[in-house]
C-alpha atoms as a PDB file:
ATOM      1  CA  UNK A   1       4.645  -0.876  14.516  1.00  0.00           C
ATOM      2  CA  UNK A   2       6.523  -2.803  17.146  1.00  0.00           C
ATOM      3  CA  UNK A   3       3.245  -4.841  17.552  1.00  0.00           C
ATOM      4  CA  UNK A   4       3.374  -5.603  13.790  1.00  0.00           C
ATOM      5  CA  UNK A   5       7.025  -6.454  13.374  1.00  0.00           C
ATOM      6  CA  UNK A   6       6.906  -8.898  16.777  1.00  0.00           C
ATOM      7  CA  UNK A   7       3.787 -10.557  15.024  1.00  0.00           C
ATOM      8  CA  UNK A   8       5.519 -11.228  11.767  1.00  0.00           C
ATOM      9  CA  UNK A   9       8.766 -12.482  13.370  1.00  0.00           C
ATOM     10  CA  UNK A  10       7.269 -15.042  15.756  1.00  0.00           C
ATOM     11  CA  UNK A  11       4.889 -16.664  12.780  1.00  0.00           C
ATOM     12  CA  UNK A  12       7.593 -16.580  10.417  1.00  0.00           C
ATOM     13  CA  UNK A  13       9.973 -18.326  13.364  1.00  0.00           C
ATOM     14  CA  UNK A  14       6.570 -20.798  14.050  1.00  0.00           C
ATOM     15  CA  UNK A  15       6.641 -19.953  17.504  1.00  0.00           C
ATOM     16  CA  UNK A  16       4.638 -21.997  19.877  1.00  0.00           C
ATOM     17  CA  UNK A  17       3.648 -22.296  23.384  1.00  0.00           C
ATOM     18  CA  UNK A  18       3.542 -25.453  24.825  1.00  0.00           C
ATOM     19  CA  UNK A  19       0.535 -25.267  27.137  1.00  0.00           C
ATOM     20  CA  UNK A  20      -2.190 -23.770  24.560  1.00  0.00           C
ATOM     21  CA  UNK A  21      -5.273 -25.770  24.535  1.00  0.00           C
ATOM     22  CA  UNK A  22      -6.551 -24.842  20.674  1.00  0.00           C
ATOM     23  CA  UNK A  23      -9.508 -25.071  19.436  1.00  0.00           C
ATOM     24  CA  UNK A  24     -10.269 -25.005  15.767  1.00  0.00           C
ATOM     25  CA  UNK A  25     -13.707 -24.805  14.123  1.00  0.00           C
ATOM     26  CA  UNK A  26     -15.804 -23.950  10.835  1.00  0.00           C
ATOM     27  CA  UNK A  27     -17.366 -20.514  10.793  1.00  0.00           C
ATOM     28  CA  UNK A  28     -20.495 -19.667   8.166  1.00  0.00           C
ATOM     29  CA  UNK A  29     -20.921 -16.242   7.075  1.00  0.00           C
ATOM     30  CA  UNK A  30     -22.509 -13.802   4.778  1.00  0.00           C
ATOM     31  CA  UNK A  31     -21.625 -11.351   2.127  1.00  0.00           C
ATOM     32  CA  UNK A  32     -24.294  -9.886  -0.085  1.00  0.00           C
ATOM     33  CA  UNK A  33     -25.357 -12.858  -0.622  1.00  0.00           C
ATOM     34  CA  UNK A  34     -22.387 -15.092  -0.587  1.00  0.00           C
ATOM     35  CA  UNK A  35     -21.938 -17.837   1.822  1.00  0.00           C
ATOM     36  CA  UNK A  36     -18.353 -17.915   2.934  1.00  0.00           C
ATOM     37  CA  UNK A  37     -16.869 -20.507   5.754  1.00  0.00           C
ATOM     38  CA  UNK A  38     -14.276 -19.024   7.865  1.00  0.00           C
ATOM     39  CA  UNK A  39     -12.070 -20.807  10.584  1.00  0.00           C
ATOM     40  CA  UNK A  40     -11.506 -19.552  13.906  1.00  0.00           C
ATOM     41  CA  UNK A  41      -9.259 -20.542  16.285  1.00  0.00           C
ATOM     42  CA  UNK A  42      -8.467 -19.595  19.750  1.00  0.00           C
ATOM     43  CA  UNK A  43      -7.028 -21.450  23.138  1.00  0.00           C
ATOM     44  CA  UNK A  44      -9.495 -22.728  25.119  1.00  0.00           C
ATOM     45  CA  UNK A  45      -7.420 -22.305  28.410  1.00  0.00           C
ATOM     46  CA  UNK A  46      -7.631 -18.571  27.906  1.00  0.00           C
ATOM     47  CA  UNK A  47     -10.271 -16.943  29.788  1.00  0.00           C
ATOM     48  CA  UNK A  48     -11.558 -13.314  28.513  1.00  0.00           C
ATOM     49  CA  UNK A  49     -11.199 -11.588  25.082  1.00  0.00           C
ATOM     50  CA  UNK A  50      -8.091 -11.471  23.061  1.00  0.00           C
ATOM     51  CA  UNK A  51      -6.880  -9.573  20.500  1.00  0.00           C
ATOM     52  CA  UNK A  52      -7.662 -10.832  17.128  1.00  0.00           C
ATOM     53  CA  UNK A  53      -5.770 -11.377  14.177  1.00  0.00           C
ATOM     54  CA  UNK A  54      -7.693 -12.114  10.557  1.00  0.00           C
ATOM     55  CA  UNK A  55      -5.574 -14.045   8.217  1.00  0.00           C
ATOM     56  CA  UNK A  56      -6.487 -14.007   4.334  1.00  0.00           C
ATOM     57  CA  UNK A  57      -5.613 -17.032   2.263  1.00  0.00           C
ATOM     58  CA  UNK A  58      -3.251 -16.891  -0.783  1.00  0.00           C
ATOM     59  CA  UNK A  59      -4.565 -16.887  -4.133  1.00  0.00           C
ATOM     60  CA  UNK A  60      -5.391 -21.286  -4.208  1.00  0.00           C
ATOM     61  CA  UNK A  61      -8.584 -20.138  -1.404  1.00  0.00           C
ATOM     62  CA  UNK A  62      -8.567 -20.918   2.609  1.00  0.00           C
ATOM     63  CA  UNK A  63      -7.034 -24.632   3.647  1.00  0.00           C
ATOM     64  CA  UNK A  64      -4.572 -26.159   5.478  1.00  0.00           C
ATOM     65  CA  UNK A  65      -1.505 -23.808   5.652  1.00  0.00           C
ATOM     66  CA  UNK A  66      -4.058 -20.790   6.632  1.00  0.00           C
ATOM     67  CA  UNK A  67      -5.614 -22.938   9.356  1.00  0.00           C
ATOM     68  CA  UNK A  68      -2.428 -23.584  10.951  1.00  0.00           C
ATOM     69  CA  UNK A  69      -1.205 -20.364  11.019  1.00  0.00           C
ATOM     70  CA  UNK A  70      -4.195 -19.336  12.635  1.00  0.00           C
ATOM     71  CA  UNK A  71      -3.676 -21.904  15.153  1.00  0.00           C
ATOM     72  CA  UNK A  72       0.001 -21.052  15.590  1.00  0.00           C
ATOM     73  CA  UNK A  73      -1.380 -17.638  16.278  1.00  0.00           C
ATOM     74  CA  UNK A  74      -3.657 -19.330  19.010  1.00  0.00           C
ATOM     75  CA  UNK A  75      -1.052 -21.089  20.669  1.00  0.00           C
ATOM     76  CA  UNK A  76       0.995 -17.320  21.051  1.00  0.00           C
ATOM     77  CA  UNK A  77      -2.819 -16.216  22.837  1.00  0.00           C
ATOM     78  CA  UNK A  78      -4.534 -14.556  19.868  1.00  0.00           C
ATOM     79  CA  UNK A  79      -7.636 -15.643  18.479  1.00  0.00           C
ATOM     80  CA  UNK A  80      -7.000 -16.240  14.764  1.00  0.00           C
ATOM     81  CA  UNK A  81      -9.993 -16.092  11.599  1.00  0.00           C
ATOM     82  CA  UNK A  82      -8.913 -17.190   8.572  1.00  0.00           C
ATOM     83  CA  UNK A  83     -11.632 -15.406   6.004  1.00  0.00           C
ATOM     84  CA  UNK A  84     -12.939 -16.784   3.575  1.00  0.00           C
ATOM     85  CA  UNK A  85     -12.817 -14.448   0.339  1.00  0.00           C
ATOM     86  CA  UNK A  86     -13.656 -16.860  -2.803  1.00  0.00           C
ATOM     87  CA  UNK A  87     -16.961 -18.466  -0.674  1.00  0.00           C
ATOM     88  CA  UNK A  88     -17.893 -21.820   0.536  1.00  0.00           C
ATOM     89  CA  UNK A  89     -16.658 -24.798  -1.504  1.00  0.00           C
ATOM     90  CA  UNK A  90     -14.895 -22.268  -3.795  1.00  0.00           C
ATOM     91  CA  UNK A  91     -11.484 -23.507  -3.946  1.00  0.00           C
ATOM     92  CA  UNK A  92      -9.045 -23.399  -7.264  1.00  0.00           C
ATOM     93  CA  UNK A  93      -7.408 -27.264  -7.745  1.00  0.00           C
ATOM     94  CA  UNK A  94      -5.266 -25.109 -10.731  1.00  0.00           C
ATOM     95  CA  UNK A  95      -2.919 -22.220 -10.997  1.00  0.00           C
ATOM     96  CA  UNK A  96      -5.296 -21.271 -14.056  1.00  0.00           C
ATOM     97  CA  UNK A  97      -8.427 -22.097 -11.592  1.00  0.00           C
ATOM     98  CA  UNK A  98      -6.763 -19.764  -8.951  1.00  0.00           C
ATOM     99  CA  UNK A  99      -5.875 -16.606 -11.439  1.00  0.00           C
ATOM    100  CA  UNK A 100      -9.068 -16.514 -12.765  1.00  0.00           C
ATOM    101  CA  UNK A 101     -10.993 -16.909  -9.039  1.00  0.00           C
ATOM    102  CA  UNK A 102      -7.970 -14.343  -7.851  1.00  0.00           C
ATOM    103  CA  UNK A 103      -8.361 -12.100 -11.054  1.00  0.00           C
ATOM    104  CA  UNK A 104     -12.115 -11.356 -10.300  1.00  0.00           C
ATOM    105  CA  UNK A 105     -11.318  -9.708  -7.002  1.00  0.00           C
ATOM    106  CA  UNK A 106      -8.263  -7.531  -8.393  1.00  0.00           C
ATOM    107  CA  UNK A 107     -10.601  -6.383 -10.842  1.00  0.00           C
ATOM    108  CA  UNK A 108     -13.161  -5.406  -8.278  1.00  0.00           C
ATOM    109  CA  UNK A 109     -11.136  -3.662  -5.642  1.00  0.00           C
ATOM    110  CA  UNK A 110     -14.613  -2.801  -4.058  1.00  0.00           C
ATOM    111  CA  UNK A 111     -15.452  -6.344  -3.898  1.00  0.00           C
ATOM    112  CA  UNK A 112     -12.132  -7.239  -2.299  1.00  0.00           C
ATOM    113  CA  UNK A 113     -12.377  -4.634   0.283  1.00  0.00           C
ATOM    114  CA  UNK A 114     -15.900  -5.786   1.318  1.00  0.00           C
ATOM    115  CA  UNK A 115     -15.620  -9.608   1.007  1.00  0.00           C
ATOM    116  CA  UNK A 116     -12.335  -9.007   3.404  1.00  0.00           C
ATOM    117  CA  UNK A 117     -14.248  -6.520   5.564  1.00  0.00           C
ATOM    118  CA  UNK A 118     -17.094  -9.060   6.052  1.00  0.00           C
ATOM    119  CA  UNK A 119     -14.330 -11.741   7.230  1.00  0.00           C
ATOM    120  CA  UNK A 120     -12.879  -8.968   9.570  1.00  0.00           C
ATOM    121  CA  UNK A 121     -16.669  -8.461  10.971  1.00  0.00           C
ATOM    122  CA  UNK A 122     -16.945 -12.099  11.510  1.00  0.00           C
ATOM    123  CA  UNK A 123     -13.854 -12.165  13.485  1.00  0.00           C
ATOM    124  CA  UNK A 124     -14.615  -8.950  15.643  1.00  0.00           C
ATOM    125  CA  UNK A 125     -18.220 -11.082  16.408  1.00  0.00           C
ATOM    126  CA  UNK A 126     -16.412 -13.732  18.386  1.00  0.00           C
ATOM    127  CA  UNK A 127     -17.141 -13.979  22.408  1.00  0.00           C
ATOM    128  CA  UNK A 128     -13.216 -14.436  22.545  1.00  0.00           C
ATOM    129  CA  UNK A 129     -12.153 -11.442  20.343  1.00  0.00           C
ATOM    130  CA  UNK A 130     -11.269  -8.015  21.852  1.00  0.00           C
ATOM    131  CA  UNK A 131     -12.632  -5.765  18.652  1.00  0.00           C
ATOM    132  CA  UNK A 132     -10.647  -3.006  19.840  1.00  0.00           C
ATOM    133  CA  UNK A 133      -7.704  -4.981  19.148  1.00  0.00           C
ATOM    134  CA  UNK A 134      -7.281  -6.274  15.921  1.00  0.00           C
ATOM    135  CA  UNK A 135      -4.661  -6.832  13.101  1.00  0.00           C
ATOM    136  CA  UNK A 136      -5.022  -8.442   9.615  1.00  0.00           C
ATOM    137  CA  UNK A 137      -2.176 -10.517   8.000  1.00  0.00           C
ATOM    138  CA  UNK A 138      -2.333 -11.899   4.117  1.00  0.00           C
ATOM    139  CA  UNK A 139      -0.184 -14.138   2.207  1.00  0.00           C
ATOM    140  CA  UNK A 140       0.434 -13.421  -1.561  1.00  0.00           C
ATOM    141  CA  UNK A 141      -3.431 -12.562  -2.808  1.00  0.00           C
ATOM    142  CA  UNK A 142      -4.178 -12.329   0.741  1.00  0.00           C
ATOM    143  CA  UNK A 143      -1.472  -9.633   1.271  1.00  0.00           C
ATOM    144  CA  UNK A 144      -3.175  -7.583  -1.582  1.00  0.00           C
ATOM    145  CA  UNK A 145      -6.672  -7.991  -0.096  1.00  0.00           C
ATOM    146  CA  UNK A 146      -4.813  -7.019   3.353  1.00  0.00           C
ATOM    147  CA  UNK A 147      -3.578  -3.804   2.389  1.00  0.00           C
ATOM    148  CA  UNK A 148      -7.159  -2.938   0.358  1.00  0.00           C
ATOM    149  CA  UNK A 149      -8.493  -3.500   3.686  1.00  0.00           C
ATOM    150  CA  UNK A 150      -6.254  -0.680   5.370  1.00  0.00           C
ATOM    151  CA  UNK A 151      -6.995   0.908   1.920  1.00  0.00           C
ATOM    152  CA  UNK A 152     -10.245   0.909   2.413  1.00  0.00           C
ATOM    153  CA  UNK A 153     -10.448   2.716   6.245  1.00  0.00           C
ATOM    154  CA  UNK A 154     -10.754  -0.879   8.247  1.00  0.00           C
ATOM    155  CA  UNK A 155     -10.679  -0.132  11.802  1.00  0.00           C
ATOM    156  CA  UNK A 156      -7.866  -2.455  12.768  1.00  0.00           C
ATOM    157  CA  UNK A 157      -4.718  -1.405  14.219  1.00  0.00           C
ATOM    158  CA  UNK A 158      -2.371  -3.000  11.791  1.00  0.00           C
ATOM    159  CA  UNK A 159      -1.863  -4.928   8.487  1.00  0.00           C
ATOM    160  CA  UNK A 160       0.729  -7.156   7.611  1.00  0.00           C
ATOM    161  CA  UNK A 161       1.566  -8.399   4.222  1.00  0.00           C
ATOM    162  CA  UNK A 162       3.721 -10.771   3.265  1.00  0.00           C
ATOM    163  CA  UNK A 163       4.775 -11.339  -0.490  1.00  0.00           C
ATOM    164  CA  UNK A 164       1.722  -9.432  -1.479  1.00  0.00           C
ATOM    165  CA  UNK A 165      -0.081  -7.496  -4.691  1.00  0.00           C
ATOM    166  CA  UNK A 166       1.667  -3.830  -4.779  1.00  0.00           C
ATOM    167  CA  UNK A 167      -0.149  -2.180  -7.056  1.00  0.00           C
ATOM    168  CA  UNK A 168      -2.575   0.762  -6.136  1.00  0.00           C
ATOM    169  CA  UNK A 169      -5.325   1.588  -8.654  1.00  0.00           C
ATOM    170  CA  UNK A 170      -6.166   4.647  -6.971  1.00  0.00           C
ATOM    171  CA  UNK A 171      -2.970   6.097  -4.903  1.00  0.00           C
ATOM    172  CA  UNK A 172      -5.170   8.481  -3.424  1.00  0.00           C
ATOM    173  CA  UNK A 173      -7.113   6.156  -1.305  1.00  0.00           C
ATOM    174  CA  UNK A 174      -3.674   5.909   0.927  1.00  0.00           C
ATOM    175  CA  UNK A 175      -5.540   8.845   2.511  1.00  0.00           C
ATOM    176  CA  UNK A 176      -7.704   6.696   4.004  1.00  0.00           C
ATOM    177  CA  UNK A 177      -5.146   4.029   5.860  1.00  0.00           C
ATOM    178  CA  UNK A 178      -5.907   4.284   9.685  1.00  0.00           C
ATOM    179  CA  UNK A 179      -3.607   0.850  10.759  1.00  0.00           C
ATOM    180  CA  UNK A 180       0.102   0.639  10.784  1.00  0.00           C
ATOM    181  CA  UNK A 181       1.059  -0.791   7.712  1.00  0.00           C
ATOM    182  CA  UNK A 182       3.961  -3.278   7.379  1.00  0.00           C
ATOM    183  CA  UNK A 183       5.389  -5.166   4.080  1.00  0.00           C
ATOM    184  CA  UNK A 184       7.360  -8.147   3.724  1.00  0.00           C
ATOM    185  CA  UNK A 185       8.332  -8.161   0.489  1.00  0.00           C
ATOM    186  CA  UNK A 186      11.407  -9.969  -1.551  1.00  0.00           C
ATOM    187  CA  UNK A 187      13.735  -7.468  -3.460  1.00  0.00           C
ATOM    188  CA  UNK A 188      13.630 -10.535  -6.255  1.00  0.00           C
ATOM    189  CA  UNK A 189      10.302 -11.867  -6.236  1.00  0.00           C
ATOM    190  CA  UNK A 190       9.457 -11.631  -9.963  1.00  0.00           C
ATOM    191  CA  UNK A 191       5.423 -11.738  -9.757  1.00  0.00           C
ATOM    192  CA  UNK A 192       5.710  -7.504  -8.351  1.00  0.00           C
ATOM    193  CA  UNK A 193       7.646  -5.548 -10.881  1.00  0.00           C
ATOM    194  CA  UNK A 194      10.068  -3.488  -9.542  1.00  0.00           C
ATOM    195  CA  UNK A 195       7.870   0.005 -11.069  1.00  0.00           C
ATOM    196  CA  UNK A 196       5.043  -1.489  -8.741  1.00  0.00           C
ATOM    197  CA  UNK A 197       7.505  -1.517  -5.644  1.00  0.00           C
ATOM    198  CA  UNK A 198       8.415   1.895  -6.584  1.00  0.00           C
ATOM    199  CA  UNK A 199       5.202   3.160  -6.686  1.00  0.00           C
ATOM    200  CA  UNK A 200       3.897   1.736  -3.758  1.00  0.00           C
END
């Protein structure tokens, strides 16, 4: 847990280190089907694996903000994949656009959980990553997808979401959860009811 709360703290605080060397690059993948296009990014100056942190995009699909967070994450000697859940080109230019892309994964939990798994698979591929130490961190839909990853069994060692999806269609799959398990979430943030906090 201390692992998880030190993460958090130093992206939220955009902690850098001045001598990273990032690099930043497109990564294809596969789901049943699905092309998806990832971004990984690590610092070059780093020799050996590194733990790895995957980072799931918010409910408008992977861009900018999710990129540099992953290269934040770089810079404090991760190496960061931001998955890519909605698929290649897929990306909502409308809150409508978004709910609907967004809506067809919380409807599909099974879905979620192996479009997010794929990413996660992707990331543990890399030369630079250490598989046996991993995290995943989400951000609004990516929070929800984060914890249906832990949800699901992942083998990582810890899920962080921030500001994400509460609810729990089937409470029993809690059973499951191997990773520690942290969430940031705001006592007034109206899109999670307050019977969905309570539940969770």
């Amino acid at each position: 847990m201390k692992y998880l709360i030190i993460l958090a703290l130093a992206l939220l605080a955009g902690a850098t280190v001045a001598e990273a060397k990032v690099v930043g690059q497109a990564v294809e993948y596969e789901h049943d089907g699905t092309v998806c296009e990832g971004y990984f990014a690590y610092d070059d100056d780093f020799e050996g694996a590194r733990p790895g942190v995957l980072v799931v995009h918010q409910w408008m699909g992977l861009g900018e903000f999710e990129m540099e967070m992953c290269r934040r994450l770089a810079e404090l000697g991760y190496a960061a994949f931001a998955a890519d859940v909605y698929g290649k080109g897929v990306r909502p230019e409308s809150t409508e656009e978004a709910a609907a892309q967004a809506g067809m994964y919380r409807g599909d939990r099974s879905l979620m959980r192996a479009r997010v798994q794929a990413g996660l698979e992707t990331m543990k591929a890399q030369d630079m990553v250490d598989a046996g130490q991993t995290a995943a961190i989400g951000y609004c839909f990516g929070g929800g997808c984060v914890l249906e990853l832990a949800r699901g069994g992942a083998d990582v060692g810890g899920v962080v979401s921030f500001h994400g999806n509460l609810d729990t269609p089937d409470p029993a799959d809690a059973q499951n959860i191997r990773a520690s398990v942290l969430v940031l979430h705001g006592a007034d943030d109206p899109h999670v009811p307050p019977a969905q906090v309570m539940d969770f």
